[in-house]
Protein backbone atom coordinates (compact mmCIF):
# COMPACT_ATOMS: atom_id res chain seq x y z
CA UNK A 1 36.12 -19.09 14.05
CA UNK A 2 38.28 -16.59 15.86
CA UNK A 3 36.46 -12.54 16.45
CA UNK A 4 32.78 -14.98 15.41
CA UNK A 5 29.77 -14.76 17.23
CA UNK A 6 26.06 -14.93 17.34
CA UNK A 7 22.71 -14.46 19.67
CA UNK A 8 20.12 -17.08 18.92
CA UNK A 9 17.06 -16.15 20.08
CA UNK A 10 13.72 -18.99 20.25
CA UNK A 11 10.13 -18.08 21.35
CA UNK A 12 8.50 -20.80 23.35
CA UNK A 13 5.22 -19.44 23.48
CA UNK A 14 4.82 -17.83 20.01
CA UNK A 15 4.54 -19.25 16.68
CA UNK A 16 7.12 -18.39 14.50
CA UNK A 17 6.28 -16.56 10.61
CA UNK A 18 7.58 -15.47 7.62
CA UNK A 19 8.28 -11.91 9.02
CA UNK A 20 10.70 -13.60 11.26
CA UNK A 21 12.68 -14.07 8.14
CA UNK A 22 15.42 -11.86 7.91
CA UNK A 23 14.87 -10.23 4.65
CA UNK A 24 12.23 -8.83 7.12
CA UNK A 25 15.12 -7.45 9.07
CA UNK A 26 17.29 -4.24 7.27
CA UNK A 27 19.82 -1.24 8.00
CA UNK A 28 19.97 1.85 6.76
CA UNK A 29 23.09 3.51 5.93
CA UNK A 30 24.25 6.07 8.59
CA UNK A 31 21.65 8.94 8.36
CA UNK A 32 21.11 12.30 10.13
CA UNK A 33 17.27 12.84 11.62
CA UNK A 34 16.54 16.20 13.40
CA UNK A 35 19.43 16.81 14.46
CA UNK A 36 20.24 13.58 16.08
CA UNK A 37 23.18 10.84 14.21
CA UNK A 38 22.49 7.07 13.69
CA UNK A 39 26.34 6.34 12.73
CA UNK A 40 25.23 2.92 12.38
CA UNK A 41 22.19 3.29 10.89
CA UNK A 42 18.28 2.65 11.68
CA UNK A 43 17.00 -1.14 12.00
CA UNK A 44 13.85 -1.77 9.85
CA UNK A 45 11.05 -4.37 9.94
CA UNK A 46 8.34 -4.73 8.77
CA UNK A 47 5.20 -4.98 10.69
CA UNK A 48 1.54 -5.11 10.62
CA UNK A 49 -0.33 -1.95 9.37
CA UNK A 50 -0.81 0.02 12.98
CA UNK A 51 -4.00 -0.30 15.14
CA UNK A 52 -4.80 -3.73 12.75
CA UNK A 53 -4.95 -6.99 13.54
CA UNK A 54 -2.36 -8.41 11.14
CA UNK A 55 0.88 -10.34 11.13
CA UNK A 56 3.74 -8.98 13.49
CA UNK A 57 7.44 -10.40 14.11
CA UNK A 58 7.78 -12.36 16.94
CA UNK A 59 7.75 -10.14 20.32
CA UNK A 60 10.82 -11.85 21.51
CA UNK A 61 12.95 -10.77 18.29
CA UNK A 62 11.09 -7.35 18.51
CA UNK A 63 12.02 -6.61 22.20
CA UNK A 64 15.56 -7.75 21.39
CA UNK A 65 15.95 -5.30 18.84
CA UNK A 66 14.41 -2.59 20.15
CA UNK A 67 16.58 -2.85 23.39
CA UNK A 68 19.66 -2.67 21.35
CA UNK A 69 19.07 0.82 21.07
CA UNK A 70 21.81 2.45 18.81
CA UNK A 71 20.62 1.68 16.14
CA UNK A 72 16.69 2.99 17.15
CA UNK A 73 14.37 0.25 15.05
CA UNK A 74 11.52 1.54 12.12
CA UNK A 75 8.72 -0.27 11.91
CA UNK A 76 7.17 -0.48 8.38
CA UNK A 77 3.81 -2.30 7.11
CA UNK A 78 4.80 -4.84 5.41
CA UNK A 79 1.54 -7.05 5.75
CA UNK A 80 0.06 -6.62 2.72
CA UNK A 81 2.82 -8.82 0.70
CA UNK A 82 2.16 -12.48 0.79
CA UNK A 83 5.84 -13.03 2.30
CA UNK A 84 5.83 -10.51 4.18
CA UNK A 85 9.14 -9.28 4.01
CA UNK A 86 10.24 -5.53 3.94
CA UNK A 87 13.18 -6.09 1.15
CA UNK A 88 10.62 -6.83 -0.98
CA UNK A 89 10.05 -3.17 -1.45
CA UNK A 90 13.30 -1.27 -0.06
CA UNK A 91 17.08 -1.67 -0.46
CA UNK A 92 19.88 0.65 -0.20
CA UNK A 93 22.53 1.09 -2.67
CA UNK A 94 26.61 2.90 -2.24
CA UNK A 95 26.91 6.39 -4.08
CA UNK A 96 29.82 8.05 -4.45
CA UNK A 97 28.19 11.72 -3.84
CA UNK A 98 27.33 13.46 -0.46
CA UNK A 99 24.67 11.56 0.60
CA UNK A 100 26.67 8.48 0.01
CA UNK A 101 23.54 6.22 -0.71
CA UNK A 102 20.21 5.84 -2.35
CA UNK A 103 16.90 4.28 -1.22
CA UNK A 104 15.29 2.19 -3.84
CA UNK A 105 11.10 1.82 -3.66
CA UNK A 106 9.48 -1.12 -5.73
CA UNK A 107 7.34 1.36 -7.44
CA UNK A 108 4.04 0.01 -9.81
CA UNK A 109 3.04 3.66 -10.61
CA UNK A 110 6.86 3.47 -12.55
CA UNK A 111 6.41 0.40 -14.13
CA UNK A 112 2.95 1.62 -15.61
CA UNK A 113 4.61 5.18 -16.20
CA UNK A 114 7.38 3.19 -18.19
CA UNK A 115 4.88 0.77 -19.92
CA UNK A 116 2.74 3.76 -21.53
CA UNK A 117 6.13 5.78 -22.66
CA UNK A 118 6.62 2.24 -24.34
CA UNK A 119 3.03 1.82 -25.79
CA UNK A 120 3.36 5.53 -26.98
CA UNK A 121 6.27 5.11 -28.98
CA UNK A 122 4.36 1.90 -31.14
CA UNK A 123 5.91 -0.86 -28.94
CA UNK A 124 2.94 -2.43 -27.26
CA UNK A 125 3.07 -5.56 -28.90
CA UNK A 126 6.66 -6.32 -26.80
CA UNK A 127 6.78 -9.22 -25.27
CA UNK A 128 7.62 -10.26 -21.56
CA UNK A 129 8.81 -13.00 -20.22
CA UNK A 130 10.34 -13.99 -23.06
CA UNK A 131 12.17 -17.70 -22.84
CA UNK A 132 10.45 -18.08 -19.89
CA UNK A 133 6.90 -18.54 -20.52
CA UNK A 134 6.11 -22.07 -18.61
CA UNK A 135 8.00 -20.77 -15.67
CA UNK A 136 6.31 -17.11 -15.44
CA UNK A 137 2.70 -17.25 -17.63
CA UNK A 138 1.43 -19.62 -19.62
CA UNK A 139 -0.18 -16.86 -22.10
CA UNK A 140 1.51 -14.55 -24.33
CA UNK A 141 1.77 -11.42 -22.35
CA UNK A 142 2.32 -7.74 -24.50
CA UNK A 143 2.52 -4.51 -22.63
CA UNK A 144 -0.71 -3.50 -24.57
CA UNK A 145 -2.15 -6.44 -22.39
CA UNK A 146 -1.19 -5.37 -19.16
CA UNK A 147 -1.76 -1.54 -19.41
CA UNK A 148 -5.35 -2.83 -20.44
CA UNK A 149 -6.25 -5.79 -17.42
CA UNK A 150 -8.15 -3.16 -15.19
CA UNK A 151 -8.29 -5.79 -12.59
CA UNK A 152 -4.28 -5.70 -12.40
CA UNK A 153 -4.19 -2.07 -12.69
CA UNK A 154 -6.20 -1.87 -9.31
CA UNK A 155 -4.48 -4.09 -7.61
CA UNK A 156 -1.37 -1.72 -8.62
CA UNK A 157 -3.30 1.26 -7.39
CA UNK A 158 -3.40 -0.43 -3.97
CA UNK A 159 0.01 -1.68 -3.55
CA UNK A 160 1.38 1.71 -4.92
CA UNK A 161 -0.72 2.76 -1.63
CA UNK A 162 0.67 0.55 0.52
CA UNK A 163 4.40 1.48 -0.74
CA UNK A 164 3.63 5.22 -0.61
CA UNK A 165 2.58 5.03 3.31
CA UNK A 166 6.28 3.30 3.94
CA UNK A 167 7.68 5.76 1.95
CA UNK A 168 6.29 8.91 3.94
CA UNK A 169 7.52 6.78 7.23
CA UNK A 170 11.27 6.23 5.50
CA UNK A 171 11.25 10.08 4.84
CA UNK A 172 10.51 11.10 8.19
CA UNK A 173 12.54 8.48 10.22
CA UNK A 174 15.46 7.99 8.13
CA UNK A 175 15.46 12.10 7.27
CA UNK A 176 15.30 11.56 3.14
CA UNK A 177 14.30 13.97 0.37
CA UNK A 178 12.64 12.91 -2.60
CA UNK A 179 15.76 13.17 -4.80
CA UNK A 180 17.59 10.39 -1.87
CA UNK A 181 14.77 7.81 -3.47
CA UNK A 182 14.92 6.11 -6.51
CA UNK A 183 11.96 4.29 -7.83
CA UNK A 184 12.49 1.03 -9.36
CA UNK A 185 9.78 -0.50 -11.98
CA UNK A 186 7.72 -3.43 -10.23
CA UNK A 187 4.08 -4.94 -10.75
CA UNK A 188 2.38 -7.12 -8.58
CA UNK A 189 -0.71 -9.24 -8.58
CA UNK A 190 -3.12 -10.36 -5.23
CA UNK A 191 -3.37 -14.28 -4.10
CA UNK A 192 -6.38 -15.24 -3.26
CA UNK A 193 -6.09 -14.03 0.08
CA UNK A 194 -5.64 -10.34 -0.97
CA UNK A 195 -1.80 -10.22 -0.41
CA UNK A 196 0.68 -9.26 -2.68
CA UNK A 197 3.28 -11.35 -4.62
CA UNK A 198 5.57 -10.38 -7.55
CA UNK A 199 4.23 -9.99 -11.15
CA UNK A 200 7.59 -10.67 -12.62
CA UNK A 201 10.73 -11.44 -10.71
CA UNK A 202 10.82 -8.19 -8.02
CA UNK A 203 14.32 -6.35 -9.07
CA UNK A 204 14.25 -4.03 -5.98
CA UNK A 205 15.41 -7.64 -4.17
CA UNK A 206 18.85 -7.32 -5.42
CA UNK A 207 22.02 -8.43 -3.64
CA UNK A 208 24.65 -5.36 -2.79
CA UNK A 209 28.10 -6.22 -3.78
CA UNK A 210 29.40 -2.75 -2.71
CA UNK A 211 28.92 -1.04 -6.13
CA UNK A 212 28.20 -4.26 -7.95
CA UNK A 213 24.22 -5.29 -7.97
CA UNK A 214 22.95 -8.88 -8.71
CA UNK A 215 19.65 -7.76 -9.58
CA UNK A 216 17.02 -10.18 -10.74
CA UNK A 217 16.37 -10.76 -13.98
CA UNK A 218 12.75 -9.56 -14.85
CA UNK A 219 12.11 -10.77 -18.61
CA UNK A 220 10.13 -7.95 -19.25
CA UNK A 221 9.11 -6.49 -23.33
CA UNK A 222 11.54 -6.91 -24.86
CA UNK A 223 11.81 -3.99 -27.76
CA UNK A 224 14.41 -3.64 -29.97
CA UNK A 225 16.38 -6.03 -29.02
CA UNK A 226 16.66 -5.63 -25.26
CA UNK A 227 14.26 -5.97 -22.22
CA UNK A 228 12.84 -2.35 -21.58
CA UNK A 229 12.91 -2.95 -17.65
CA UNK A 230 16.96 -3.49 -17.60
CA UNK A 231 17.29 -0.46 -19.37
CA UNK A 232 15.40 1.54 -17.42
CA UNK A 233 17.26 0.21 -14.45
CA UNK A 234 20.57 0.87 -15.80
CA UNK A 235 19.63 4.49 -16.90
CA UNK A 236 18.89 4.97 -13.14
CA UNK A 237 21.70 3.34 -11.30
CA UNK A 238 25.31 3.08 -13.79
CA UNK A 239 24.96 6.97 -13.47
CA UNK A 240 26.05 6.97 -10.09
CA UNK A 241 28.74 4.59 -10.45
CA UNK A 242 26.69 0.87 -9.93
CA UNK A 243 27.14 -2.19 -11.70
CA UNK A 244 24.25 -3.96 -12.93
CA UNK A 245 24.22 -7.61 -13.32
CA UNK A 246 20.74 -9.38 -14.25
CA UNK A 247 20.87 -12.66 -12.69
CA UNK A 248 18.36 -15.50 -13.82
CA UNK A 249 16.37 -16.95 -10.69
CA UNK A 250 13.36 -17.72 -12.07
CA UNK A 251 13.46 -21.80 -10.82
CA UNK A 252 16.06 -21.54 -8.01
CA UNK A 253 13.91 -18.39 -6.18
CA UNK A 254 11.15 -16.40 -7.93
CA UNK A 255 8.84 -19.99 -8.39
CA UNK A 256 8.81 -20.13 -4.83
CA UNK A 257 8.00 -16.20 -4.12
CA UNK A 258 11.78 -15.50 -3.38
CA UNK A 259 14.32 -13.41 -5.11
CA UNK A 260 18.40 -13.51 -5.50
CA UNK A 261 18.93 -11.90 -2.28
CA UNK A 262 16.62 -14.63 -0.23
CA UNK A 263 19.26 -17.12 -0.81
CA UNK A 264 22.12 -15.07 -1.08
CA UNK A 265 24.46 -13.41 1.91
CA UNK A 266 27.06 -10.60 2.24
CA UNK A 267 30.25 -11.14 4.44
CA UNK A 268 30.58 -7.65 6.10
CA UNK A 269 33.94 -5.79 6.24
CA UNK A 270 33.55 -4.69 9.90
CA UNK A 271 34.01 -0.63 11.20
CA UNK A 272 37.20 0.52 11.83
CA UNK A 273 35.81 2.36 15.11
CA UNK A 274 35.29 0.19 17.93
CA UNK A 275 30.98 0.29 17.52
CA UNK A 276 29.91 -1.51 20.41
CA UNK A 277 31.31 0.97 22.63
CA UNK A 278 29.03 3.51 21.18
CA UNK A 279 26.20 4.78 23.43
CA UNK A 280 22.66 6.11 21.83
């Protein structure tokens, strides 16, 4: 169509992998580091973990980005997940305050927090993935369960590790304070290669609809009535003026280690500023 256009880019020597994807491929808002402005924000992707010998984007796609410039790339480890993908563990949502956004973390060290505040209060016997057994577990799973599989717990401990190290990298390059990051409630469990994939369906891979979210549903306990993982979402995000919409995608994405926003897209409203003529 008319004002459309696109780069296609094909490595002839390289194999192509999942962090080609591009949920492996994110902006931040506009942000402020040391002084110097990224009007149009920082690229992300995810990466390898440095000096190792793990899985990288293609060099082709990396040099291309990179020599774009403006927008000065971040490279994150995003290795250790199974996929591979960095949205599997940041996304950015609108606020109407100063900062004018929020970075969301998958966070297990919240989900356990929110899981013993749950236990505490005589609900350990709720249920997850309720209505969706077959699809998610085949075993009756209770938050008194969970809080006690020490095997799952360590697996946490590592991914919360993994998570942290990205988040001390997002601080410094994208020039956040703590109170810019909000973290989300997520578990996840090691394959038996030692990577990470989603313990219930990963709500930090959400689709942005400017201040309306299409967040996965989770199916977590469900206690009095209502799944304790929505409600802890809502409490963090309707304050500042978001929309929460729980969105099944349990068959259609989660089953095959995706999300809502793998098969999902955003048509842009474009700047108002003419942006390619803007120089690093």
């Amino acid at each position: 169509g008319p004002d459309f256009g696109y780069v296609h880019k094909e490595p002839l020597f390289e194999a192509v992998a999942s962090l080609d994807s591009f949920g492996n491929v994110e902006v931040s808002p506009p942000v402020s580091v040391a002084g110097k402005e990224y009007p149009l924000g920082r690229i992300l992707i995810g990466s390898s973990f440095p000096a190792s010998a793990g899985r990288r984007m293609t060099r082709l796609v990396r040099d291309f980005l990179y020599a774009q410039g403006v927008q000065a790339p971040v490279e994150l480890y995003s290795d250790w997940l199974a996929v591979g993908n960095i949205n599997e563990f940041v996304t950015f949502v609108p606020t109407s305050d100063k900062k004018r956004f929020r970075m969301l973390l998958a966070s297990p060290a919240a989900c356990y927090r929110l899981f013993r505040e749950k236990q505490k209060e005589g609900q350990g016997e709720a249920t997850m993935f309720k209505g969706k057994g077959t699809a998610l577990d085949t075993k009756r799973v209770t938050i008194n369960k969970v809080l006690s599989n020490d095997i799952l717990a360590q697996q946490n401990q590592y991914v919360q590790r993994c998570i942290d190290w990205n988040r001390d990298i997002l601080k410094k390059e994208l020039g956040l304070l703590e109170e810019d990051i909000i973290d989300v409630p997520a578990l996840f469990k090691l394959d038996k290669q030692g990577k990470a994939i989603p313990y219930f369906p990963n709500m930090v891979t959400m689709i942005v609809l400017a201040r309306v979210l299409g967040i996965p549903k989770p199916f977590g306990p469900v206690a009095g009535g209502e799944c304790c993982l929505e409600r802890r979402i809502r409490a963090l995000l309707e304050p500042l003026g978001l929309c929460c919409h729980f969105l099944e995608d349990v068959a259609s994405y989660h089953g095959s280690l995706g999300e809502v926003r793998c098969g999902t897209t955003v048509q842009r409203r474009p700047f108002t500023f003419k942006w390619w003529h803007f120089t690093p």
